[in-house]
Each structure stands twice: as C-alpha cells, then as structure tokens.
Protein backbone atom coordinates (compact mmCIF):
# COMPACT_ATOMS: atom_id res chain seq x y z
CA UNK A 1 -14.15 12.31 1.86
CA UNK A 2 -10.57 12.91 2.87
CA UNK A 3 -7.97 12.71 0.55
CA UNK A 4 -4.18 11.66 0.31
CA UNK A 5 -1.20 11.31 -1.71
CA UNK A 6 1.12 8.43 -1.08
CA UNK A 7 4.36 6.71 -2.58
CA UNK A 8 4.35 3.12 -2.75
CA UNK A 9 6.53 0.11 -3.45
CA UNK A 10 5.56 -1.33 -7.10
CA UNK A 11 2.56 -0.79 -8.78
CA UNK A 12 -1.30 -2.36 -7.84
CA UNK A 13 -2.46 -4.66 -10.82
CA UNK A 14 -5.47 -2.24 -11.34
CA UNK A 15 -4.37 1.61 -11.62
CA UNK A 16 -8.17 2.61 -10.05
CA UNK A 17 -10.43 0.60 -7.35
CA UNK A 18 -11.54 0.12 -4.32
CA UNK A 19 -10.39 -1.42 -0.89
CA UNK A 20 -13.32 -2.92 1.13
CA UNK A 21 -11.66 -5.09 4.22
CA UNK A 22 -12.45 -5.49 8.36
CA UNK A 23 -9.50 -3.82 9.77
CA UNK A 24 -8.42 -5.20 12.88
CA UNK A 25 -5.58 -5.92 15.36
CA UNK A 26 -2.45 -8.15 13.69
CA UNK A 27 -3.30 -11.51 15.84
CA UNK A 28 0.35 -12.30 16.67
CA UNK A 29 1.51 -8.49 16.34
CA UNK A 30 -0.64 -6.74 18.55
CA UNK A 31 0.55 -3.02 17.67
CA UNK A 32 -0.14 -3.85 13.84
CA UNK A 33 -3.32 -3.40 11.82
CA UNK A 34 -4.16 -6.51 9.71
CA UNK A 35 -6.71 -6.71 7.03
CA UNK A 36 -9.60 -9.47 7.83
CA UNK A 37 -11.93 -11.21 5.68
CA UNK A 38 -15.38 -9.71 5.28
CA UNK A 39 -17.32 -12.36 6.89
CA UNK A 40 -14.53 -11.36 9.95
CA UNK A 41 -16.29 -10.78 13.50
CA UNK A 42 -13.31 -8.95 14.66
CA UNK A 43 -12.61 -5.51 13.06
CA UNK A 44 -14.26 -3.10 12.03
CA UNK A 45 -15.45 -2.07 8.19
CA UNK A 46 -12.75 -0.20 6.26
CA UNK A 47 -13.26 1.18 2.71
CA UNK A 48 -10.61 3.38 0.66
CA UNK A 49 -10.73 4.44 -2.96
CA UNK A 50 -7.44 4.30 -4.69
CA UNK A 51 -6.09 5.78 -8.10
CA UNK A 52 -2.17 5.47 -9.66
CA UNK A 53 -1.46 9.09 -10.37
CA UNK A 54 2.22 8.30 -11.94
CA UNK A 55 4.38 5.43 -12.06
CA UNK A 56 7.84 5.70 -10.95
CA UNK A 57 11.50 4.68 -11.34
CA UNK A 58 10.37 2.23 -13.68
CA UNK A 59 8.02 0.27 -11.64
CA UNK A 60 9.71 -0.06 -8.76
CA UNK A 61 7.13 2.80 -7.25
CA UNK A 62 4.43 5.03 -8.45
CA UNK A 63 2.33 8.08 -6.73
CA UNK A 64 -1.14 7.21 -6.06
CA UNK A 65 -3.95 8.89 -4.45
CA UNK A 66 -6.21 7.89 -2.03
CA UNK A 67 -9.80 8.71 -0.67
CA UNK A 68 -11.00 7.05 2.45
CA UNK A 69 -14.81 6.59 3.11
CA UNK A 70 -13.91 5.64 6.64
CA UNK A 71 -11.60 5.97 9.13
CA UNK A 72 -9.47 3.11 10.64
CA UNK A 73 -5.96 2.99 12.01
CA UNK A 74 -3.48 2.86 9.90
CA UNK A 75 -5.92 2.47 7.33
CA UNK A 76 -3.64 3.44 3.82
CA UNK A 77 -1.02 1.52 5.21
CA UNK A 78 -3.23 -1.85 5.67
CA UNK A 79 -5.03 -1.29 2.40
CA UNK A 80 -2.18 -0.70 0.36
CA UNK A 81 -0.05 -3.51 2.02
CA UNK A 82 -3.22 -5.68 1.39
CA UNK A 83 -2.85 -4.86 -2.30
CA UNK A 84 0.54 -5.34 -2.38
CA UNK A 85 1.67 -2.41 -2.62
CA UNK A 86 3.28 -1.23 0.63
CA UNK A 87 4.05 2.64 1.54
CA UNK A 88 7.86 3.34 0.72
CA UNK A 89 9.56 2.97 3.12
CA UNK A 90 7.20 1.55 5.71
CA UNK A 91 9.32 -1.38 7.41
CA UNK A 92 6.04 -2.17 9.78
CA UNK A 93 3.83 -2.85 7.02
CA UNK A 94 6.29 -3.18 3.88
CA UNK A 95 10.03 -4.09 3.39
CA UNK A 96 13.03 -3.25 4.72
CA UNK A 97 14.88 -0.16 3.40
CA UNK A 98 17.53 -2.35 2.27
CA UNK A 99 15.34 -4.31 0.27
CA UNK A 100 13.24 -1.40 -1.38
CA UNK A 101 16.71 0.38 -1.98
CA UNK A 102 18.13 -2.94 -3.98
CA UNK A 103 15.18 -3.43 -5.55
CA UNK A 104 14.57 0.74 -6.77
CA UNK A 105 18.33 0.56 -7.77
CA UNK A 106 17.68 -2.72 -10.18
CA UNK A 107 14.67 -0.93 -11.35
CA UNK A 108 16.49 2.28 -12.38
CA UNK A 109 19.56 0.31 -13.81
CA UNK A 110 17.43 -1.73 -15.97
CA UNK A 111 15.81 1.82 -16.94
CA UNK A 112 18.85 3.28 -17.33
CA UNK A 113 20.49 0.56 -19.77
CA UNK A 114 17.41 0.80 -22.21
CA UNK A 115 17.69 4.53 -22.92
C-alpha cells in the first residue's frame, strides 16, 4: 500500500477513516476528477485510508497521512476535497490562495491573542 504525507486546509471531522468513492471525470469540468456516488456507473472504485498526524496553525490546517488501496487520478486530491478538507494550496480542487491565506492568518491571530 503506498503511502503519503499531505497538508490540508482545516481539519476532517474524524482524525482516522476511510474514503470509499467512484472516481470519475468532473461532468462540467472535464480535466477535473469528481467523486461519484457508489451506486455511480461512471468511474471507477477508489479507496484511501486517511489519519491526522498533527493539527496546525490552530485549525486552519493539519498534516495527515494517507494510504491508498487503489490508484485513481488525482486520487488524494478528490478524497480529501470530498471530505472537506482540500490540499493547501490546491486552487483546482480547494480555495484560492487568497482565501486559505485570510483564513490561516485569522486562524493564527486568534491563536496568537490567546497565548
């Protein structure tokens, strides 16, 4: 099973599980993976193991690892965007730096004001 370390944008509601999704083409944006229902005829079977290693500037981000039982396109991205947690930085399949950058500097601030 390969394994890899990723930053992401807030942190997923459980710190361990598992992603099980179809992984297809984005129906309007044809060079974007999408997630898909199960019961989806389009896509194929995606699976990815994920685990919150350390949370960071406050919440705003945190490290996590994953392990991927198969092997889709753009598979960590989809997964954790699915979760909502989108890759840092990743304006195809998360937010815009100016938006992650505003919303990791109100993180730290708040951080920052209650030490």
């Amino acid at each position: 099973m390969r394994s890899y370390f990723a930053i992401v944008s807030g942190v997923p509601k459980d710190p361990v599980g598992q992603v099980e999704t179809m992984i297809g083409r984005h129906p309007r944006y044809r060079k974007r993976m999408c997630a898909l229902p199960m019961h989806s005829t389009r896509g194929k079977i995606s699976r990815s193991n994920y685990e919150v290693l350390e949370v960071l500037a406050n919440g705003a981000a945190c490290l996590m690892q994953w392990r991927l039982e198969t092997g889709r396109t753009h598979q960590i991205r989809v997964h954790a965007q699915h979760i909502g947690v989108p890759l840092l930085f990743d304006e195809v399949y998360g937010y815009s730096h100016k938006h992650l950058l505003s919303r990791l500097l109100t993180r730290t601030r708040k951080w920052g004001e209650l030490t």
